[in-house]
Protein backbone atom coordinates (compact mmCIF):
# COMPACT_ATOMS: atom_id res chain seq x y z
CA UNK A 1 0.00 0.00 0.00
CA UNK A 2 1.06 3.26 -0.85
CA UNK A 3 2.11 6.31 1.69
CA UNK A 4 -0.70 8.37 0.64
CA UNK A 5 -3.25 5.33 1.02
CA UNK A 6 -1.79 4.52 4.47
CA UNK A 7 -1.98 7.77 5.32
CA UNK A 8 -5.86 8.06 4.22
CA UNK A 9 -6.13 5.00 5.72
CA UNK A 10 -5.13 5.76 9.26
CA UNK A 11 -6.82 9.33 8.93
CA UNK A 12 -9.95 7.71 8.27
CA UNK A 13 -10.07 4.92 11.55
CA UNK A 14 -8.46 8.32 14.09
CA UNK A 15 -11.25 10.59 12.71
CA UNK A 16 -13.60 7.69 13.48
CA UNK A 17 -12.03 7.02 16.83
CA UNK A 18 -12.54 11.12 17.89
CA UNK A 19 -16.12 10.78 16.53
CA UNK A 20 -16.83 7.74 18.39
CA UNK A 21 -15.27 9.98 21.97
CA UNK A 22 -17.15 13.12 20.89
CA UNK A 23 -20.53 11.74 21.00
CA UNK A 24 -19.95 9.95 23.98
CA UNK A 25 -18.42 12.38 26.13
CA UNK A 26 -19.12 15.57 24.25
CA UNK A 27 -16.61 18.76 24.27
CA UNK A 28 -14.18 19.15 26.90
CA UNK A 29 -13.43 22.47 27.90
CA UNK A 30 -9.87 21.72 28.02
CA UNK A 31 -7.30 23.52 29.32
CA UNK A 32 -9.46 24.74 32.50
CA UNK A 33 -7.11 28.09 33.12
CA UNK A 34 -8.23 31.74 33.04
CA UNK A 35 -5.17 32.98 30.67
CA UNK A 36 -2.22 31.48 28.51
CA UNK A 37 0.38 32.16 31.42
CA UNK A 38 -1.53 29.83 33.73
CA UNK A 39 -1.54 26.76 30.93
CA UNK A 40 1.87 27.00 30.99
CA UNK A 41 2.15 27.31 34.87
CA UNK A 42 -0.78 23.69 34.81
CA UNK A 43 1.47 22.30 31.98
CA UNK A 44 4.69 22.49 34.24
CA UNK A 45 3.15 21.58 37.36
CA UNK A 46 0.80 18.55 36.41
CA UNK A 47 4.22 16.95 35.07
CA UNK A 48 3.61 13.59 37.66
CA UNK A 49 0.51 15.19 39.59
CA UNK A 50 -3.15 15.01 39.72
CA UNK A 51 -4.56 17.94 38.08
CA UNK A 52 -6.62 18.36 41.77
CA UNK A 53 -3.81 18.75 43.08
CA UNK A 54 -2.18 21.51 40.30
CA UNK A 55 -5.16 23.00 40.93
CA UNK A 56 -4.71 23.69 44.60
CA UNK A 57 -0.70 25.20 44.07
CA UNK A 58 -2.26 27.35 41.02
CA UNK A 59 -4.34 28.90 43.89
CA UNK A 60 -1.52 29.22 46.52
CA UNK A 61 0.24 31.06 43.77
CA UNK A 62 -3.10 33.17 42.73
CA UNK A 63 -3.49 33.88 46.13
CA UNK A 64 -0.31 34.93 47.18
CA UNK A 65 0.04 37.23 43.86
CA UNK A 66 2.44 35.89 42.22
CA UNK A 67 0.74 34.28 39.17
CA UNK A 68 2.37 36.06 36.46
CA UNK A 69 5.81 36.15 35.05
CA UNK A 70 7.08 38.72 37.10
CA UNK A 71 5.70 37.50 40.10
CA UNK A 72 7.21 34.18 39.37
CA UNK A 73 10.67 35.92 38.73
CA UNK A 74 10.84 38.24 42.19
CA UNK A 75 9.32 35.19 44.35
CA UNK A 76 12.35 33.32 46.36
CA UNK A 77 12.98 29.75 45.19
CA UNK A 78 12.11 28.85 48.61
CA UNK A 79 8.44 30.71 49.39
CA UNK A 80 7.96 29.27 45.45
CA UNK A 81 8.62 25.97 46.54
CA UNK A 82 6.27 26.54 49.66
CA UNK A 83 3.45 27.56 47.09
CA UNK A 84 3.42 24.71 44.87
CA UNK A 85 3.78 22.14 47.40
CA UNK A 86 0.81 20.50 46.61
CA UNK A 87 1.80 19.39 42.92
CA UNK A 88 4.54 17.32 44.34
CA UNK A 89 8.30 17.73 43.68
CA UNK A 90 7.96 21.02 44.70
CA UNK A 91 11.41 21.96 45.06
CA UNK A 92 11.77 21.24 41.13
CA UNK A 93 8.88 22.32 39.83
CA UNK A 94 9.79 25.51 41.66
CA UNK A 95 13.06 25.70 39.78
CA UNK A 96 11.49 24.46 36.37
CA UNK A 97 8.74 27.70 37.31
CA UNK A 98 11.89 30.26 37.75
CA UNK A 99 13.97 28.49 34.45
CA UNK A 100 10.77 29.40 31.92
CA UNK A 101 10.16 32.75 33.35
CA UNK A 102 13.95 33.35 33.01
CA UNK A 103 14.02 32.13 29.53
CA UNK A 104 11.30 34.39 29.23
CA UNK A 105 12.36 38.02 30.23
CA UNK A 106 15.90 36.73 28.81
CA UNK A 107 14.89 36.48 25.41
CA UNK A 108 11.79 37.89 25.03
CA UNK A 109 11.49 40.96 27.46
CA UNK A 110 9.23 38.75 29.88
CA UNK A 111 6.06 39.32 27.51
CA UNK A 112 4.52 35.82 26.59
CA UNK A 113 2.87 37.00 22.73
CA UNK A 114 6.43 37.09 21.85
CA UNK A 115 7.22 33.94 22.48
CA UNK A 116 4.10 32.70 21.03
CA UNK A 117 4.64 34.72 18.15
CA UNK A 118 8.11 32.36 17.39
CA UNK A 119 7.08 30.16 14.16
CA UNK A 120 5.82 26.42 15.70
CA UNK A 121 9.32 25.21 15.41
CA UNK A 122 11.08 27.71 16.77
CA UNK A 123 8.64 27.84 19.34
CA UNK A 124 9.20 24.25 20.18
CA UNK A 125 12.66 24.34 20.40
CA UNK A 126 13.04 27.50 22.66
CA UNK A 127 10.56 25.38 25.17
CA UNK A 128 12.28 21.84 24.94
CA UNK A 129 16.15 23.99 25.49
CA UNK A 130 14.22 25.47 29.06
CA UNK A 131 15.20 23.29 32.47
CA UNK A 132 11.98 20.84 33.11
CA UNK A 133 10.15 21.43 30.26
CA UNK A 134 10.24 18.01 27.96
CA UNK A 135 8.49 17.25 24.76
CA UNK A 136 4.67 16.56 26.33
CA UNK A 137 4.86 20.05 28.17
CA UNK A 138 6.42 22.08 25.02
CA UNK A 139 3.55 20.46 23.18
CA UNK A 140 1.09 20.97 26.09
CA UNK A 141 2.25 24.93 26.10
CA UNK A 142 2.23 25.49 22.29
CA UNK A 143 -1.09 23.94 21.74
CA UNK A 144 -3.31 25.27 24.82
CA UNK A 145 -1.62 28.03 25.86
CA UNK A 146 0.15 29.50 21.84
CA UNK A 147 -2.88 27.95 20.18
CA UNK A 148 -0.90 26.25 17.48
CA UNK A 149 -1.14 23.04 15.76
CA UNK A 150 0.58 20.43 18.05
CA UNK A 151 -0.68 17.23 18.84
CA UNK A 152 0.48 16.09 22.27
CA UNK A 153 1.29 12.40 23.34
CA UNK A 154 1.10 11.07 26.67
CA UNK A 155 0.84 7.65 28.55
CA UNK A 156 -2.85 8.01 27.99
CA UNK A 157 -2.65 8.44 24.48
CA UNK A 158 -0.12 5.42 24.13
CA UNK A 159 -2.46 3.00 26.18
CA UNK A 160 -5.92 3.80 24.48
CA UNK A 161 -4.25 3.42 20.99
CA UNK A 162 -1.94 0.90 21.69
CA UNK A 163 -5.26 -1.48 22.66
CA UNK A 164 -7.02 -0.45 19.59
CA UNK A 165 -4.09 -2.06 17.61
CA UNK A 166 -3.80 2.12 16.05
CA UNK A 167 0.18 2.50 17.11
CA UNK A 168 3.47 3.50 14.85
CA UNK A 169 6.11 1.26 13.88
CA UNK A 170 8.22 2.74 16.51
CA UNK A 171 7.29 3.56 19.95
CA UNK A 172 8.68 7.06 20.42
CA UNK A 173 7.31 10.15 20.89
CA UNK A 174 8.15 11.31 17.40
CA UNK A 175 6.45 8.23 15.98
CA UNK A 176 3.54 8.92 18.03
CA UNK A 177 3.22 12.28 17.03
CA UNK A 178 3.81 11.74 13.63
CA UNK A 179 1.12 9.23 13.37
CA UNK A 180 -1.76 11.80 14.42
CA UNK A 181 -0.12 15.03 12.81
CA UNK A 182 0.56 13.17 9.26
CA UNK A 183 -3.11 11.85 8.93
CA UNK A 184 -4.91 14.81 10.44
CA UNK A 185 -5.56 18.14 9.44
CA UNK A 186 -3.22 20.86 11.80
CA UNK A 187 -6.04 22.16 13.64
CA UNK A 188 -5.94 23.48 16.63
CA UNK A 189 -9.47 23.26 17.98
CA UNK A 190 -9.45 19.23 16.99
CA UNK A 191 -5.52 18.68 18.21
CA UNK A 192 -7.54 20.08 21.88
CA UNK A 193 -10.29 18.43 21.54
CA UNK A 194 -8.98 14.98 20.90
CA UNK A 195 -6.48 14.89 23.44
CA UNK A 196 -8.73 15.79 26.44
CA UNK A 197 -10.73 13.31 25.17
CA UNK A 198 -8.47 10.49 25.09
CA UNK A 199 -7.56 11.36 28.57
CA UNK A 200 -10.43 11.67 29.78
CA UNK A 201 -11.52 8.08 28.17
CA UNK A 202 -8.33 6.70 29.58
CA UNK A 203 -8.79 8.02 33.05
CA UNK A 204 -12.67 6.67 32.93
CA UNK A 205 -12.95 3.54 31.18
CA UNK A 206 -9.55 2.67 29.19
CA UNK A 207 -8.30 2.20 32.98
CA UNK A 208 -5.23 0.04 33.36
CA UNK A 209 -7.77 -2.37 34.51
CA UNK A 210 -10.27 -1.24 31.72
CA UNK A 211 -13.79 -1.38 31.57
CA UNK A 212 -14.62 -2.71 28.32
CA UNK A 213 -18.70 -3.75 28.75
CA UNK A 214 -20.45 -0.30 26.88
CA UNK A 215 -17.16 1.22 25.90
CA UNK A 216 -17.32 3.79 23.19
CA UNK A 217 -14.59 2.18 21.54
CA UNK A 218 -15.48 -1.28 21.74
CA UNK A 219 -16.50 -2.46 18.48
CA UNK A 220 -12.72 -0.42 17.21
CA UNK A 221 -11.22 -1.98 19.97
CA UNK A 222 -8.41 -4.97 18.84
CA UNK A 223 -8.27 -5.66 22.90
CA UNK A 224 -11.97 -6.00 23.09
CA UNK A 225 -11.96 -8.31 20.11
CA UNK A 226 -9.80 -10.59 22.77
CA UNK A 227 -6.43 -9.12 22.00
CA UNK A 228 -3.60 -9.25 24.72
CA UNK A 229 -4.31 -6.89 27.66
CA UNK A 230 -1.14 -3.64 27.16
């Protein structure tokens, strides 16, 4: 089979698979944050947390007025650390906090819609060369908080599509990524709206234990067909 008709191919069954999500969980309103600074602040912090508990040190920090970039900056590492406590590995996610907004006042005179305004590349790069901030968190920043086309891969998205026997030759991030962003068109508003709903499908009923009786994805699903459990 050609490229192109792989390609169409695998477009066709991930378009079905978001279809399938939509109408059973509907839109998700994802990334719950009341500007683009504070999805990158979730997008650092929820690296190994509950988002419950993200949301608790987003409030310390709201609370204490420090949830901006130059609050960030003049905060001690230490009353920083105290803050964010609740997200777990507080002492580094207060250093991976101070390492963005000191990539970010030095190179881009602290203002955010200049860093956002870097081509998706660019963009990409500057993030993944920051302390703390890896490929699912550049991703997570440049497509909820820079609204550009980015599709972001996490253990969720591996798990759900891994079981529906949809997965790349080679189980790397770039493979993963390439998979969706090859078949799919770059858009924005369905790059969001199909990663919340993975993860919210794979924190529901694609469990580790999964619930398979009246899943969405059951008749798609190479696991539910009495595949190997992964």
């Amino acid at each position: 089979m050609r490229l192109a008709a792989v390609r169409k191919a695998t477009a066709e069954r991930l378009l079905d698979v978001y279809h399938r999500l939509y109408a059973a969980y509907g839109r998700q309103h994802w990334w719950p944050a009341d500007s683009p600074f504070e999805v990158v602040v979730g997008a650092i912090l929820t690296q190994s947390a509950a988002w419950t508990n993200v949301e608790k040190a987003i409030a310390n920090l709201r609370t204490a007025g420090v949830l901006s970039p130059e609050g960030l900056l003049k905060v001690s590492l230490d009353e920083l650390a105290r803050l964010v406590h609740p997200a777990g590995y507080y002492n580094a996610k207060a250093r991976k906090l101070r390492a963005f907004v000191e990539m970010l006042f030095g190179r881009h005179g602290g203002r955010l819609e200049a860093l956002f305004a870097l081509p998706l590349p660019a963009l990409r790069q500057e993030l993944i060369a920051t302390h703390g901030i890896g490929q699912e968190t550049a991703d997570s920043i440049i497509l909820y908080a820079a609204g550009k086309p980015t599709f972001v891969i996490d253990a969720y998205t591996r798990r759900v599509f891994s079981r529906l026997g949809l997965e790349p030759a080679a189980d790397s991030y770039a493979s993963w990524q390439a998979m969706f962003s090859d078949a799919l068109p770059p858009d924005v508003q369905l790059f969001n709206e199909y990663h919340a709903l993975i993860d919210h499908h794979a924190k529901t009923v694609c469990r580790k234990a999964p619930l398979c009786d009246g899943c969405c994805l059951r008749e798609v699903c190479q696991l539910a067909m009495g595949g190997a459990l992964r």
